[in-house]
C-alpha atoms as a PDB file:
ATOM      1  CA  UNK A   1      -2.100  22.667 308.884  1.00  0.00           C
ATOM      2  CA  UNK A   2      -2.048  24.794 305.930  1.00  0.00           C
ATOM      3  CA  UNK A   3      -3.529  28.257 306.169  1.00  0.00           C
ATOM      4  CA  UNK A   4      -6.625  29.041 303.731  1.00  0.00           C
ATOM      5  CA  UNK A   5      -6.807  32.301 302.448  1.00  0.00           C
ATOM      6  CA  UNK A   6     -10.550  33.398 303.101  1.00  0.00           C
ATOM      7  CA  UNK A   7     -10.440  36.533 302.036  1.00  0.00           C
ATOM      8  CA  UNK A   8     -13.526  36.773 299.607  1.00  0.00           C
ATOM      9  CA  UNK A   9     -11.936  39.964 297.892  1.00  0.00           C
ATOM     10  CA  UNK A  10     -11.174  38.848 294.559  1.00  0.00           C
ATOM     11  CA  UNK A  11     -11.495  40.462 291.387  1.00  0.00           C
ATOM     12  CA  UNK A  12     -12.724  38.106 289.601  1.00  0.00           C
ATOM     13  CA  UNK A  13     -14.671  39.675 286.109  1.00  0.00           C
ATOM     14  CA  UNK A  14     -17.191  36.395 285.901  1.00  0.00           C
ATOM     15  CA  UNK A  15     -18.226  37.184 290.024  1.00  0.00           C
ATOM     16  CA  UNK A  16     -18.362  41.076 289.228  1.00  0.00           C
ATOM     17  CA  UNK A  17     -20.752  40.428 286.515  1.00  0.00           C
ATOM     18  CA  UNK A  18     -23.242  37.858 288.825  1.00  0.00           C
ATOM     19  CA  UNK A  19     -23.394  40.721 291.302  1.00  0.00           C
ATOM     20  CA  UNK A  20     -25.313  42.648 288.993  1.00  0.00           C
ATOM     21  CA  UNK A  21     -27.279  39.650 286.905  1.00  0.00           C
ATOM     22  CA  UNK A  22     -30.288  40.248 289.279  1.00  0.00           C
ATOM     23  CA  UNK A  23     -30.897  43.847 288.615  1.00  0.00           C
ATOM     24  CA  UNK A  24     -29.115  43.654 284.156  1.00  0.00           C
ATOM     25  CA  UNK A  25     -31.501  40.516 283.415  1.00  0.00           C
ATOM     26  CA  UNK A  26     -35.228  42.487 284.650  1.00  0.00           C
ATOM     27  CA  UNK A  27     -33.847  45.887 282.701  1.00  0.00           C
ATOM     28  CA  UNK A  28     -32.912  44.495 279.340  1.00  0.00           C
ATOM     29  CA  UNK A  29     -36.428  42.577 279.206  1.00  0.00           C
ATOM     30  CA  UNK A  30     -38.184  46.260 280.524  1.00  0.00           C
ATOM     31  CA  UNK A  31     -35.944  47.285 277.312  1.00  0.00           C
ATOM     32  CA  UNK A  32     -37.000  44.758 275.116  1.00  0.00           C
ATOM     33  CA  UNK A  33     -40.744  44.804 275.885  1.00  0.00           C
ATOM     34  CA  UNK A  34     -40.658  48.501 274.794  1.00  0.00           C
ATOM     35  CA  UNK A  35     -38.407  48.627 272.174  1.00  0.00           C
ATOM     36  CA  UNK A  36     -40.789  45.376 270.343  1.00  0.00           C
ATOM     37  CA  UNK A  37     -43.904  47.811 271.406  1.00  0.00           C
ATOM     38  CA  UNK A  38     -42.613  50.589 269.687  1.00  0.00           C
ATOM     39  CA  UNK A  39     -41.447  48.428 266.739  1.00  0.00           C
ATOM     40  CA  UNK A  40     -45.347  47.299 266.812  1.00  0.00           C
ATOM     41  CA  UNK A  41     -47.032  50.768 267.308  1.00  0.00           C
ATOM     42  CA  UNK A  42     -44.726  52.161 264.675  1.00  0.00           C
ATOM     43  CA  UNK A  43     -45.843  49.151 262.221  1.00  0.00           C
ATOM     44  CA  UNK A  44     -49.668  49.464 262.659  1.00  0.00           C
END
Protein backbone atom coordinates (compact mmCIF):
# COMPACT_ATOMS: atom_id res chain seq x y z
CA UNK A 1 0.00 0.00 0.00
CA UNK A 2 1.06 3.44 0.54
CA UNK A 3 3.80 4.12 3.05
CA UNK A 4 2.82 6.46 6.17
CA UNK A 5 5.32 8.62 7.34
CA UNK A 6 5.35 8.05 11.25
CA UNK A 7 7.89 9.99 12.11
CA UNK A 8 6.43 12.16 15.04
CA UNK A 9 9.30 14.84 14.50
CA UNK A 10 7.54 17.74 13.33
CA UNK A 11 7.95 21.22 14.06
CA UNK A 12 4.91 22.16 14.42
CA UNK A 13 4.69 25.81 16.67
CA UNK A 14 0.88 24.88 18.01
CA UNK A 15 2.50 21.11 19.36
CA UNK A 16 5.73 22.99 20.70
CA UNK A 17 3.60 25.22 22.68
CA UNK A 18 1.19 22.10 24.29
CA UNK A 19 4.46 20.56 25.42
CA UNK A 20 4.92 23.19 27.78
CA UNK A 21 0.98 24.18 28.64
CA UNK A 22 1.29 21.88 31.74
CA UNK A 23 4.16 23.51 33.44
CA UNK A 24 3.21 27.84 31.57
CA UNK A 25 -0.58 27.47 32.81
CA UNK A 26 0.41 26.61 37.01
CA UNK A 27 3.33 29.55 36.72
CA UNK A 28 1.36 32.42 35.30
CA UNK A 29 -1.50 31.75 38.02
CA UNK A 30 1.67 31.44 40.89
CA UNK A 31 2.34 34.95 39.00
CA UNK A 32 -0.92 36.24 39.14
CA UNK A 33 -1.82 35.27 42.72
CA UNK A 34 1.22 37.39 43.78
CA UNK A 35 1.26 40.08 41.62
CA UNK A 36 -2.96 40.72 42.79
CA UNK A 37 -1.41 40.20 46.55
CA UNK A 38 0.98 42.73 46.16
CA UNK A 39 -1.48 45.00 44.28
CA UNK A 40 -3.69 44.33 47.62
CA UNK A 41 -0.93 44.75 50.33
CA UNK A 42 0.26 47.83 48.52
CA UNK A 43 -3.53 49.22 48.55
CA UNK A 44 -4.31 48.63 52.29
Amino acid sequence: MSAHNDSHTSDDPVENVVKHIPVIIPAAGAVLIFLLAFIAVFMA
